[in-house]
N, C-alpha and C. Protein backbone atom coordinates (compact mmCIF):
# COMPACT_ATOMS: atom_id res chain seq x y z
N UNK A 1 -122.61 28.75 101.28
CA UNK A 1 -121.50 29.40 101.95
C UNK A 1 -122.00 30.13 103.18
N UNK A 2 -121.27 29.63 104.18
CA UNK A 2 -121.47 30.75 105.37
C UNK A 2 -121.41 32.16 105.33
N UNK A 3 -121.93 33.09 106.05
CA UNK A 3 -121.37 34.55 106.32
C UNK A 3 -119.77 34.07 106.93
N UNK A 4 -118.87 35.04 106.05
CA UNK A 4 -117.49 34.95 107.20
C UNK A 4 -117.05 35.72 108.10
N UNK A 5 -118.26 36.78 108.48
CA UNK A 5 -117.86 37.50 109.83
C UNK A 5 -118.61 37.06 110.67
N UNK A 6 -118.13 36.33 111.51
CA UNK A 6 -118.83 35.43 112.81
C UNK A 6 -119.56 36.44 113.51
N UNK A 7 -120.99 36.49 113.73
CA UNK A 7 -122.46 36.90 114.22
C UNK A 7 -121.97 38.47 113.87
N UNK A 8 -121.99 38.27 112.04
CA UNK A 8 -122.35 39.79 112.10
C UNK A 8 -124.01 40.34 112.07
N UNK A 9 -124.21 41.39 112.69
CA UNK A 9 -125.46 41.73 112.54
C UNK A 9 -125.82 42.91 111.65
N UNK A 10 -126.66 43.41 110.93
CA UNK A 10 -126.42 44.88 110.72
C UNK A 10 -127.88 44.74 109.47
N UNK A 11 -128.22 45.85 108.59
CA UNK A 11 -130.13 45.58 108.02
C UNK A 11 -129.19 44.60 106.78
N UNK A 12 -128.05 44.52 106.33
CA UNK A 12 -127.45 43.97 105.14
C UNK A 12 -127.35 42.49 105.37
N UNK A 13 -127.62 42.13 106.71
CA UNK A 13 -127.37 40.68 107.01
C UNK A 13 -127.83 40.14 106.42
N UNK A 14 -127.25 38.93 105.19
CA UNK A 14 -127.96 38.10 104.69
C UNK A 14 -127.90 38.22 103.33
N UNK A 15 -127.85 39.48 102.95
CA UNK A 15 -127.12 40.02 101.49
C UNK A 15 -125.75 39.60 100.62
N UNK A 16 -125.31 38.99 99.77
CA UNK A 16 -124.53 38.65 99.17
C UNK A 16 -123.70 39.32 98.71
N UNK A 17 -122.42 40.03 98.58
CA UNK A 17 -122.17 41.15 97.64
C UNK A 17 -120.53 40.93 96.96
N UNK A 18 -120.36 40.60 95.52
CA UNK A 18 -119.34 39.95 94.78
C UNK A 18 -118.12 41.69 94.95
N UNK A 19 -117.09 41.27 95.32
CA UNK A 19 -116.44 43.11 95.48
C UNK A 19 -115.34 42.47 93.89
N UNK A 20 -115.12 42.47 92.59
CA UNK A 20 -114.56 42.47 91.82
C UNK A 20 -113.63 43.63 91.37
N UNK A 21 -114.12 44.20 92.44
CA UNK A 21 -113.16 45.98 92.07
C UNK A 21 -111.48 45.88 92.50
N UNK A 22 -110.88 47.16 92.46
CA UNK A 22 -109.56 47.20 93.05
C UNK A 22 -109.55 49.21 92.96
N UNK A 23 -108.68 49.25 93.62
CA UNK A 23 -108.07 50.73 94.11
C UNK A 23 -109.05 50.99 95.33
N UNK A 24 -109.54 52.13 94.96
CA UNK A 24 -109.94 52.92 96.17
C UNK A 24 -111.65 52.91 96.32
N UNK A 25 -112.60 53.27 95.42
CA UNK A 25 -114.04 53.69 95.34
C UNK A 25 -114.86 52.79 95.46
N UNK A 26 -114.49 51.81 94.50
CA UNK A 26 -115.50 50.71 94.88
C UNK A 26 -115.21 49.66 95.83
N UNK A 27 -113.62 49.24 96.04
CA UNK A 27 -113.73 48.80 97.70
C UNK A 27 -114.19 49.45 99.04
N UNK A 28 -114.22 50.83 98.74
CA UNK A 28 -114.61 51.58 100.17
C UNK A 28 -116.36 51.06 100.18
N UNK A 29 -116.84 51.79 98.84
CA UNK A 29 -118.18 50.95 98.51
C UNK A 29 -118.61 49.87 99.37
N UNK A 30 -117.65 48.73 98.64
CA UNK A 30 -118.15 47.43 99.22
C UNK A 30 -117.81 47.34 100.28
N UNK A 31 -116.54 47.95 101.30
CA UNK A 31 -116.53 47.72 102.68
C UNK A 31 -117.73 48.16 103.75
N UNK A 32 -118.27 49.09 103.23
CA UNK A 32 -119.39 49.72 103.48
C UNK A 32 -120.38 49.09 103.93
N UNK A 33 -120.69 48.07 102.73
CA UNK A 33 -121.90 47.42 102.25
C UNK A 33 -121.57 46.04 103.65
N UNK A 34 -119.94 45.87 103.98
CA UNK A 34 -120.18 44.82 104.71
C UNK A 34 -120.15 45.35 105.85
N UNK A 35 -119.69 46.55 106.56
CA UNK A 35 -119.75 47.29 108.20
C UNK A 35 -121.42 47.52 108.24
N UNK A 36 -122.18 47.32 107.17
CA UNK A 36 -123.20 47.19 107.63
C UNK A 36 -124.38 45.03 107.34
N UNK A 37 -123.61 44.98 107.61
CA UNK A 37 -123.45 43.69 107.73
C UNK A 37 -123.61 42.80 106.58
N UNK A 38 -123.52 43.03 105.11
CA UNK A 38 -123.13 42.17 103.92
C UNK A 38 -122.16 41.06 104.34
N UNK A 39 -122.27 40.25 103.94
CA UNK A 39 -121.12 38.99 103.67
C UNK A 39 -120.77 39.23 101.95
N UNK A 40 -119.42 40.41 101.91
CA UNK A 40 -118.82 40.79 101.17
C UNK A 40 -117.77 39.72 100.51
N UNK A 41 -117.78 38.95 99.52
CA UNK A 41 -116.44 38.16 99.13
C UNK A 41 -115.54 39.17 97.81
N UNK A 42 -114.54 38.90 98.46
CA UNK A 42 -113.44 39.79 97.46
C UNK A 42 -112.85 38.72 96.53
N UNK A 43 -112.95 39.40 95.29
CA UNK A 43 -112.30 38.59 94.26
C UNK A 43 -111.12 39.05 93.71
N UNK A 44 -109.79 38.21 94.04
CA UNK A 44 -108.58 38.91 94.19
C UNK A 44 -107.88 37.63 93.18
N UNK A 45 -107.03 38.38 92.77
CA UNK A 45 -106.00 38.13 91.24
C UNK A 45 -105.09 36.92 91.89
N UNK A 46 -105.01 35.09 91.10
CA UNK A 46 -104.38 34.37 91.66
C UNK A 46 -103.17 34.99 91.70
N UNK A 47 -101.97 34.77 92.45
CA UNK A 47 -100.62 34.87 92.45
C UNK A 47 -100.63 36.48 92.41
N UNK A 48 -100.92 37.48 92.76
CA UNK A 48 -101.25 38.97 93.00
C UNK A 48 -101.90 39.64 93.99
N UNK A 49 -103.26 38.88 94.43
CA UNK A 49 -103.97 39.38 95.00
C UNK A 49 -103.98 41.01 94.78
N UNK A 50 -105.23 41.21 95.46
CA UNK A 50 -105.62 42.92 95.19
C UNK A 50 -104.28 43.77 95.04
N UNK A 51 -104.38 44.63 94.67
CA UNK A 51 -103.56 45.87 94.35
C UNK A 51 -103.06 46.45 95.57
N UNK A 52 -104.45 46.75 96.47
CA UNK A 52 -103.98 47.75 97.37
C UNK A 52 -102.90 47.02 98.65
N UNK A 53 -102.78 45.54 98.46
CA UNK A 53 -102.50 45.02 99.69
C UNK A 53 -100.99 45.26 99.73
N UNK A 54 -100.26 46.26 97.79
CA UNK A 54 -99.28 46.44 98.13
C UNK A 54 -98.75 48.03 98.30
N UNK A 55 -99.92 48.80 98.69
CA UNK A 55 -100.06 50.24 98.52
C UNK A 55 -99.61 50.73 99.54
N UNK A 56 -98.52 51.90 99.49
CA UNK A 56 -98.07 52.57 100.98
C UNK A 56 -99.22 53.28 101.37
N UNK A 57 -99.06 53.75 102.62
CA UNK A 57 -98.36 53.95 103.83
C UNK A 57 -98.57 52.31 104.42
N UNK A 58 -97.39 51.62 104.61
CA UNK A 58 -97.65 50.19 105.33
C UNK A 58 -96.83 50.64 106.49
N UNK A 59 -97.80 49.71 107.75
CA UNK A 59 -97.53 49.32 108.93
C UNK A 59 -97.61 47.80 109.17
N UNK A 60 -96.37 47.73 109.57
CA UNK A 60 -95.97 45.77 109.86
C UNK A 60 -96.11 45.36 108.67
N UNK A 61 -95.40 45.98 107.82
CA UNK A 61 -95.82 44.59 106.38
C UNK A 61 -97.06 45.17 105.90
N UNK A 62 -98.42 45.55 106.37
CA UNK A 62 -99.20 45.66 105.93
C UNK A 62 -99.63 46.98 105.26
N UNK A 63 -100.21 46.79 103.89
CA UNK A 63 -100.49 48.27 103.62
C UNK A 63 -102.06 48.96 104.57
N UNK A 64 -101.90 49.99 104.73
CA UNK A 64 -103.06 50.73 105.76
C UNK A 64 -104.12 50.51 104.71
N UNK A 65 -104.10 50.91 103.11
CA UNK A 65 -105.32 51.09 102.53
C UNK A 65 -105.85 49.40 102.62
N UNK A 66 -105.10 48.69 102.48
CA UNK A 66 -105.93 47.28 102.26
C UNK A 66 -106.63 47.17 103.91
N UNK A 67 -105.96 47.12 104.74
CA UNK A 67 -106.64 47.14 106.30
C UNK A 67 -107.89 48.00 106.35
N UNK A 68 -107.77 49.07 105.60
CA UNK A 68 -109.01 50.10 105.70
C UNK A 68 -110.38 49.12 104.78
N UNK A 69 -109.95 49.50 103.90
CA UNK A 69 -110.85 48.71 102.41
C UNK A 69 -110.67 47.10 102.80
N UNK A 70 -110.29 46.83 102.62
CA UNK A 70 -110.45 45.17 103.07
C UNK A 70 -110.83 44.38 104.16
N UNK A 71 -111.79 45.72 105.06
CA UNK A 71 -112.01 44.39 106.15
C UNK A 71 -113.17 44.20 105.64
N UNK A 72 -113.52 43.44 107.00
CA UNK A 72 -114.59 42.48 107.02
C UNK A 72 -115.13 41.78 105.59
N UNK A 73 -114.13 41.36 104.81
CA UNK A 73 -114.13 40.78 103.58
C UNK A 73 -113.80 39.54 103.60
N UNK A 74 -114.13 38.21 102.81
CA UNK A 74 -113.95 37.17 102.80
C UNK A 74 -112.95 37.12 101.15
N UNK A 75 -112.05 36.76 101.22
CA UNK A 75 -110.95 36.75 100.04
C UNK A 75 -111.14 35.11 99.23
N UNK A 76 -111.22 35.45 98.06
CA UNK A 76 -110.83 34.39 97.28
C UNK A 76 -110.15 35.14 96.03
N UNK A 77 -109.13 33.84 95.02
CA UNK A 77 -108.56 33.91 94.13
C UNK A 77 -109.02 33.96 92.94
N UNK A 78 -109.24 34.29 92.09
CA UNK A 78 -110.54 33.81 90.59
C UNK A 78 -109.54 34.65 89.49
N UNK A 79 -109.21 33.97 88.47
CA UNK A 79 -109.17 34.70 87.71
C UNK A 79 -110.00 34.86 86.18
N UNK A 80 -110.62 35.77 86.48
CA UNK A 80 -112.12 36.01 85.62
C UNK A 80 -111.94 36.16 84.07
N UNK A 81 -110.69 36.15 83.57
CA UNK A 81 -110.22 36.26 81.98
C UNK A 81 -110.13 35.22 81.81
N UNK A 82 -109.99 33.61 81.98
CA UNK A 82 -110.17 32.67 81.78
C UNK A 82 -111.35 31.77 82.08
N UNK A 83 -111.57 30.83 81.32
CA UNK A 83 -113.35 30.29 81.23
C UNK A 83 -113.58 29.38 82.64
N UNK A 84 -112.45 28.56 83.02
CA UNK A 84 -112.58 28.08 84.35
C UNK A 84 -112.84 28.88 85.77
N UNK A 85 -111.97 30.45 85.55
CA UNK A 85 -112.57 31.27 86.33
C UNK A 85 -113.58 32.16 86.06
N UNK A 86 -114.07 32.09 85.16
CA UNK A 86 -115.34 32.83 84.65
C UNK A 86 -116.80 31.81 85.00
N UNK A 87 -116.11 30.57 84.86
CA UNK A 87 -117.46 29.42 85.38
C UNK A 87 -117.46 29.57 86.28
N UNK A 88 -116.45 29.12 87.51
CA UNK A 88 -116.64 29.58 89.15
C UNK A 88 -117.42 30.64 89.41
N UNK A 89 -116.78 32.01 88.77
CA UNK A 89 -117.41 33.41 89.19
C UNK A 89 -119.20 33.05 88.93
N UNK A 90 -119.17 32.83 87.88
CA UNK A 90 -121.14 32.57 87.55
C UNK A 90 -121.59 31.70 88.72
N UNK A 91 -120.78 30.80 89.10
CA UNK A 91 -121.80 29.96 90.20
C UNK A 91 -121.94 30.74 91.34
N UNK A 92 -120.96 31.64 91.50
CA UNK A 92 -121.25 32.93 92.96
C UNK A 92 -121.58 33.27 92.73
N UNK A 93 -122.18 33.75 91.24
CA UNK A 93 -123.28 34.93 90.50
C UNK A 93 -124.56 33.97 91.26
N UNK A 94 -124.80 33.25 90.83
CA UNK A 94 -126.17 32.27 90.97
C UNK A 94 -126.73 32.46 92.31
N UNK A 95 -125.59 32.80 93.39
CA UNK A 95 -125.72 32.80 95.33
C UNK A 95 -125.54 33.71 95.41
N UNK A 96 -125.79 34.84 94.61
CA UNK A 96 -125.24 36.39 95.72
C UNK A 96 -126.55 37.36 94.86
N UNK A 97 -126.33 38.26 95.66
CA UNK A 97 -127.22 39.33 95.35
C UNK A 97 -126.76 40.91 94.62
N UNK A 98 -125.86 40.93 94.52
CA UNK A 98 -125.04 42.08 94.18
C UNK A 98 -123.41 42.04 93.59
N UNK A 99 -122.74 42.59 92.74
CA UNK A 99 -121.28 42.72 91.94
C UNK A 99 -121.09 44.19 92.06
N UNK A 100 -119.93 44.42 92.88
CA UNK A 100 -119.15 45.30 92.68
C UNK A 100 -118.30 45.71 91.71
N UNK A 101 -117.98 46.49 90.68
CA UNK A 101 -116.56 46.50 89.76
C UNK A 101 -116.44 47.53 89.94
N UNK A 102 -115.26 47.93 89.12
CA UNK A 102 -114.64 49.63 88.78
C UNK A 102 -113.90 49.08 87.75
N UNK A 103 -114.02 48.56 86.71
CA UNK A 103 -112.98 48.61 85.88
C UNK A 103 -113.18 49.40 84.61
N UNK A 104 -112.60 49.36 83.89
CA UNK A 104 -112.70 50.63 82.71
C UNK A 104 -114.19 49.92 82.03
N UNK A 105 -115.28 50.94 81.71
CA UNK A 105 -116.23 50.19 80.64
C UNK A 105 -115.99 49.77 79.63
N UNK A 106 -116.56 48.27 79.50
CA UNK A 106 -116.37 46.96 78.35
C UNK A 106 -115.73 46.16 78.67
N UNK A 107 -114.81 46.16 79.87
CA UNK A 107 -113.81 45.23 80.45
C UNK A 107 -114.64 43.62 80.97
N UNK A 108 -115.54 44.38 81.10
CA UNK A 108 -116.49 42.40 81.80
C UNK A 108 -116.79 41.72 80.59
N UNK A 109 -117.21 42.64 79.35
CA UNK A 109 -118.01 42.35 78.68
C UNK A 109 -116.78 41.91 77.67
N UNK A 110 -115.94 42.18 77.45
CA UNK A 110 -114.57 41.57 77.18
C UNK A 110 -114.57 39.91 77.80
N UNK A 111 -114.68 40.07 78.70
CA UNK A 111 -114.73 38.91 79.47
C UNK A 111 -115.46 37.92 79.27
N UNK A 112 -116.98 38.36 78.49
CA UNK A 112 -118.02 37.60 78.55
C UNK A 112 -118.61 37.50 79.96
N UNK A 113 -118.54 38.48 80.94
CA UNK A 113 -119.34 38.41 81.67
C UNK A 113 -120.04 40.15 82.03
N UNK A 114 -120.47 40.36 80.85
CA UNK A 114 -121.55 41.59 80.91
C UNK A 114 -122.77 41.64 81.12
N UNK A 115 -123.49 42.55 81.58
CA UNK A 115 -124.98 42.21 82.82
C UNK A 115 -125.36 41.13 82.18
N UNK A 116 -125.93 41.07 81.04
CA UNK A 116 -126.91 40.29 80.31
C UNK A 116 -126.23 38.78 80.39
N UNK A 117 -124.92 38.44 80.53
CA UNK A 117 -124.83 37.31 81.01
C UNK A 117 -124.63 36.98 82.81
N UNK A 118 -124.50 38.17 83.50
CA UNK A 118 -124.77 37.57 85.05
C UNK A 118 -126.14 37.78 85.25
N UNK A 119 -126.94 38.25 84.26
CA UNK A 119 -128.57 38.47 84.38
C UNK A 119 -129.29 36.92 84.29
N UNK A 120 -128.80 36.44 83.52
CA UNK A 120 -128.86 35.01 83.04
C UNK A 120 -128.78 33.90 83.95
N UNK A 121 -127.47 34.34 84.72
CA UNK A 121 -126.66 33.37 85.60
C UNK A 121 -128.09 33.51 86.83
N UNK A 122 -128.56 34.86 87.03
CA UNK A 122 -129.16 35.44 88.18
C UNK A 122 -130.05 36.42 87.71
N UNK A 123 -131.19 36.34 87.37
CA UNK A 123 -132.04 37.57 87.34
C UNK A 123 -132.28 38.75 88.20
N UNK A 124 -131.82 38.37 89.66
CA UNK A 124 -131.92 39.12 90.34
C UNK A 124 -130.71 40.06 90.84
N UNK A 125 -129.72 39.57 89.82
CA UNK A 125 -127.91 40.31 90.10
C UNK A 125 -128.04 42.08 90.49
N UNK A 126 -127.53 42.96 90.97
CA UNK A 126 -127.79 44.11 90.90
C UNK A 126 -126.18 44.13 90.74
N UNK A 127 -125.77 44.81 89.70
CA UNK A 127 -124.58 45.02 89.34
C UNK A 127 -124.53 46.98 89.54
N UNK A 128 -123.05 46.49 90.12
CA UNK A 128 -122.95 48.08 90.56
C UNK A 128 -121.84 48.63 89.90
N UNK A 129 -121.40 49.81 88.83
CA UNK A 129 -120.19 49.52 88.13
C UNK A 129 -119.85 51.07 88.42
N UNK A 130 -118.63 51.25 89.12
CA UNK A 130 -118.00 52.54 89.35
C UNK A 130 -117.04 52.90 88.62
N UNK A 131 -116.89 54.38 87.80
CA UNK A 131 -116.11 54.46 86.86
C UNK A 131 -115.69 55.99 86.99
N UNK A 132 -114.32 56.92 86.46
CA UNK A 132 -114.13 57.61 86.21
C UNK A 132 -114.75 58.62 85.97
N UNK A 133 -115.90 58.28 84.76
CA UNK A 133 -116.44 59.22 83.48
C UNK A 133 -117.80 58.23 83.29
N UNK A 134 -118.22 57.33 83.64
CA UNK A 134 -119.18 57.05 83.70
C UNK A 134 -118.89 55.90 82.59
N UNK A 135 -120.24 55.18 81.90
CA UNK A 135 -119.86 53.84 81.48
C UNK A 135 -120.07 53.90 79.83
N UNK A 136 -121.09 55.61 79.79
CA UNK A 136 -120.94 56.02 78.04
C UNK A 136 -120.66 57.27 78.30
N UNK A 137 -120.81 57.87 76.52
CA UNK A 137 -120.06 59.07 76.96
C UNK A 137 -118.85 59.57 75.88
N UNK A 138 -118.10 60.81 75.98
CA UNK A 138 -116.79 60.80 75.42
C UNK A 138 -115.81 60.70 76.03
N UNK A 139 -115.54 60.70 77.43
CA UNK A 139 -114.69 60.09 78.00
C UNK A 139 -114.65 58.84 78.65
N UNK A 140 -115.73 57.77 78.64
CA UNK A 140 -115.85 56.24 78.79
C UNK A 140 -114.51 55.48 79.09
N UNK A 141 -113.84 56.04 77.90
CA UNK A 141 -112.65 55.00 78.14
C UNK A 141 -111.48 55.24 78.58
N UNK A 142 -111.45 56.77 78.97
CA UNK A 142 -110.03 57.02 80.34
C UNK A 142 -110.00 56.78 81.58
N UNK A 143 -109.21 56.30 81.86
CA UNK A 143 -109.15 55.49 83.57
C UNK A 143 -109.17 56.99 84.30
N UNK A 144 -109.86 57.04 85.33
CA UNK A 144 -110.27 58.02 86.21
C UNK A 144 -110.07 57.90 87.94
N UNK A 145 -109.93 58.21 88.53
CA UNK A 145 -109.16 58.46 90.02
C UNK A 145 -110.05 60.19 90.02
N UNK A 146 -110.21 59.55 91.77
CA UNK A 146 -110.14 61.16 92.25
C UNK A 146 -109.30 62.54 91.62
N UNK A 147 -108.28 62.02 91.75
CA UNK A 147 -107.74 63.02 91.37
C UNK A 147 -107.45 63.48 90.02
N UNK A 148 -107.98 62.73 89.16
CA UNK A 148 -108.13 63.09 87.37
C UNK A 148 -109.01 63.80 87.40
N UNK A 149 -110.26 63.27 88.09
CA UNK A 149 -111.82 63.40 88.09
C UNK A 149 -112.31 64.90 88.97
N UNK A 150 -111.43 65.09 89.64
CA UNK A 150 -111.52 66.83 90.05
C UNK A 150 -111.44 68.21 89.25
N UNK A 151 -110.42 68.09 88.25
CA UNK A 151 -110.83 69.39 87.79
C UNK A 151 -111.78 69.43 86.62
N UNK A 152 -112.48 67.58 86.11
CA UNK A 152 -113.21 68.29 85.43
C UNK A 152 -114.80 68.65 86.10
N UNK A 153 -114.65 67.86 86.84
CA UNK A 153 -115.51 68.42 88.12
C UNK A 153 -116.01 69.59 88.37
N UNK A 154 -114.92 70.25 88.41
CA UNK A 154 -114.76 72.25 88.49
C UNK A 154 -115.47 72.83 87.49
N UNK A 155 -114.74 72.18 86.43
CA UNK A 155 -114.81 72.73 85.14
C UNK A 155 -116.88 72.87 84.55
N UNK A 156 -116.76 71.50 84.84
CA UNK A 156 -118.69 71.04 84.75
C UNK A 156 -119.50 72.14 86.23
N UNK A 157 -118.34 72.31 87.10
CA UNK A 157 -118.92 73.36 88.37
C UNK A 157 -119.62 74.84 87.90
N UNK A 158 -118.09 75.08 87.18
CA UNK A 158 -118.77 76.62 87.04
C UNK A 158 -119.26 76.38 85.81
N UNK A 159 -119.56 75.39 84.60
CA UNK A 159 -120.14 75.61 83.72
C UNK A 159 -121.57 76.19 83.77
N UNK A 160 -121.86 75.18 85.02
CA UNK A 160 -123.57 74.99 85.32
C UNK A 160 -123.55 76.31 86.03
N UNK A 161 -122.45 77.25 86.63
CA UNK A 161 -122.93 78.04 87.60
C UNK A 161 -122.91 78.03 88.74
N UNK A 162 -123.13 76.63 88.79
CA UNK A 162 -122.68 76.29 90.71
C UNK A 162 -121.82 77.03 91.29
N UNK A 163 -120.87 77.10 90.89
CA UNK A 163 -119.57 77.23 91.85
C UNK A 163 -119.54 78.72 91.77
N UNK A 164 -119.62 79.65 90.42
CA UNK A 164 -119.80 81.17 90.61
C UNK A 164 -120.72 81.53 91.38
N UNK A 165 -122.12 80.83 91.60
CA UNK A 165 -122.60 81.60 92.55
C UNK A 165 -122.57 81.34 94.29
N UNK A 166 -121.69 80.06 94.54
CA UNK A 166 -120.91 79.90 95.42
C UNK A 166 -119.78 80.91 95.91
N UNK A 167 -119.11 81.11 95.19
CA UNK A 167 -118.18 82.46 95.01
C UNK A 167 -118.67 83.96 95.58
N UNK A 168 -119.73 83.64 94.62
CA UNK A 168 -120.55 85.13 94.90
C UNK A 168 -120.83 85.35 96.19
N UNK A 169 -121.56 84.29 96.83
CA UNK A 169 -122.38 83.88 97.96
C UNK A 169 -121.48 83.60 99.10
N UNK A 170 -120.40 83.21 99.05
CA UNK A 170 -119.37 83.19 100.20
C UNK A 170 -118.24 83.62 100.45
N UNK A 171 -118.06 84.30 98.92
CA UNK A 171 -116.54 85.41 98.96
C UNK A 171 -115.27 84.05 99.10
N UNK A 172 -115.71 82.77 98.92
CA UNK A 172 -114.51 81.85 99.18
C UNK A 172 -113.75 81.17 97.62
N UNK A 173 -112.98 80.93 97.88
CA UNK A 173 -112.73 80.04 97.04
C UNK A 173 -113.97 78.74 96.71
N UNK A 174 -114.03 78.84 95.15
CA UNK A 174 -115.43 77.41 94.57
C UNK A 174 -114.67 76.51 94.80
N UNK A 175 -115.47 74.79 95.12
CA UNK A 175 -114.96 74.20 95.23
C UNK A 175 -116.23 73.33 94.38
N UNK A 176 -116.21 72.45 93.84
CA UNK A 176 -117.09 71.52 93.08
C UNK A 176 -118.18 70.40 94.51
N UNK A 177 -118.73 70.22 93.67
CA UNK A 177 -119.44 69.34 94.95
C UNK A 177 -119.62 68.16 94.20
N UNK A 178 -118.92 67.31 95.87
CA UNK A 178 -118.87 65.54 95.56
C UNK A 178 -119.78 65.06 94.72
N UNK A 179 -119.72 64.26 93.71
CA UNK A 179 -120.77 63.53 92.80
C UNK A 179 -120.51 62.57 93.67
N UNK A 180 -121.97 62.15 94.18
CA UNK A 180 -122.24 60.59 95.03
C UNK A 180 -122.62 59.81 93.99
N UNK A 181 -123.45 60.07 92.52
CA UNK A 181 -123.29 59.06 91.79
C UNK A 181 -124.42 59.70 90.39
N UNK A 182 -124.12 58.71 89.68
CA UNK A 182 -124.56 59.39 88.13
C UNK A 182 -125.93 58.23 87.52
N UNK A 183 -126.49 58.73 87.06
CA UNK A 183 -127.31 57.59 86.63
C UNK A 183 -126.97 58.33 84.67
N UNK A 184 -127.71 56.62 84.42
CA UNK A 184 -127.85 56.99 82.61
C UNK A 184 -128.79 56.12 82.22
């Protein structure tokens, strides 16, 4: 497969990257990954396509978040709950270097396509999985958004202290600080 952004350049050139996600975090993610020059393919729901492409604020028909999150993306149809689109998806596993998701944890693996089988497909897969609450845990399995994911944020803020001695230290209102990302 070609790159589909004609002479993109950027250090990602040449990088593969599967975007299987939808909403907001992990497409910004993967748009990311392609403004710096990935050849990003989006894997979008036959007869649906992505979510956001029907998300307000739209201008001309178009929703703004999909224009934001969806460029420089190459779109295809797959649907990954069935074995014909689960075979396709593995043969892009085999040519790419990287998988984007966000879906609730166990959902691939539902699928039959959890690391250990795109590990298979590809030893070299780097699977990237963005979640709410992370992928174990006691909250694993509530769907999470920014805005769920803020006050417990706070809550884990001033547990640790952070944020009271933020308080202390600036007389302002605490505010939690962005988690860029969690390891386990």
């Amino acid at each position: 497969m070609p790159d589909h952004v004609e002479g993109a350049t950027g250090p990602l050139t040449g990088f593969r990257v599967l975007d299987i996600s939808t909403m907001i975090a992990a497409p910004f993610g993967a748009a990311l990954l392609a403004d710096f020059g990935a050849d990003v393919i989006k894997v979008e729901l036959p007869g649906h396509g992505d979510t956001l492409r029907s998300v307000a604020p739209m201008f001309a028909n178009r929703s703004l978040y999909w224009s934001v999150l969806g460029r420089n993306k190459c779109s295809i149809t797959l649907d990954l709950r069935v074995p014909r689109g689960r075979e396709l998806f593995l043969e892009l596993v085999k040519r790419s270097d990287s998988i984007v998701e966000n879906f609730r944890p166990g959902t691939l693996e539902r699928w039959d396509l959890g690391y250990d089988t795109l590990k298979a497909a590809n030893p070299g897969i780097v699977l990237v999985r963005i979640s709410g609450y992370g992928q174990d845990g006691p909250y694993r399995d509530k769907a999470g958004f920014g805005t769920s994911c803020r006050p417990t944020a706070r809550t884990v803020a001033f547990a640790s202290g952070w944020a009271t001695a933020r308080v202390n230290r600036r007389r302002s209102a605490a505010i939690a600080p962005p988690t860029i990302a969690t390891w386990s």
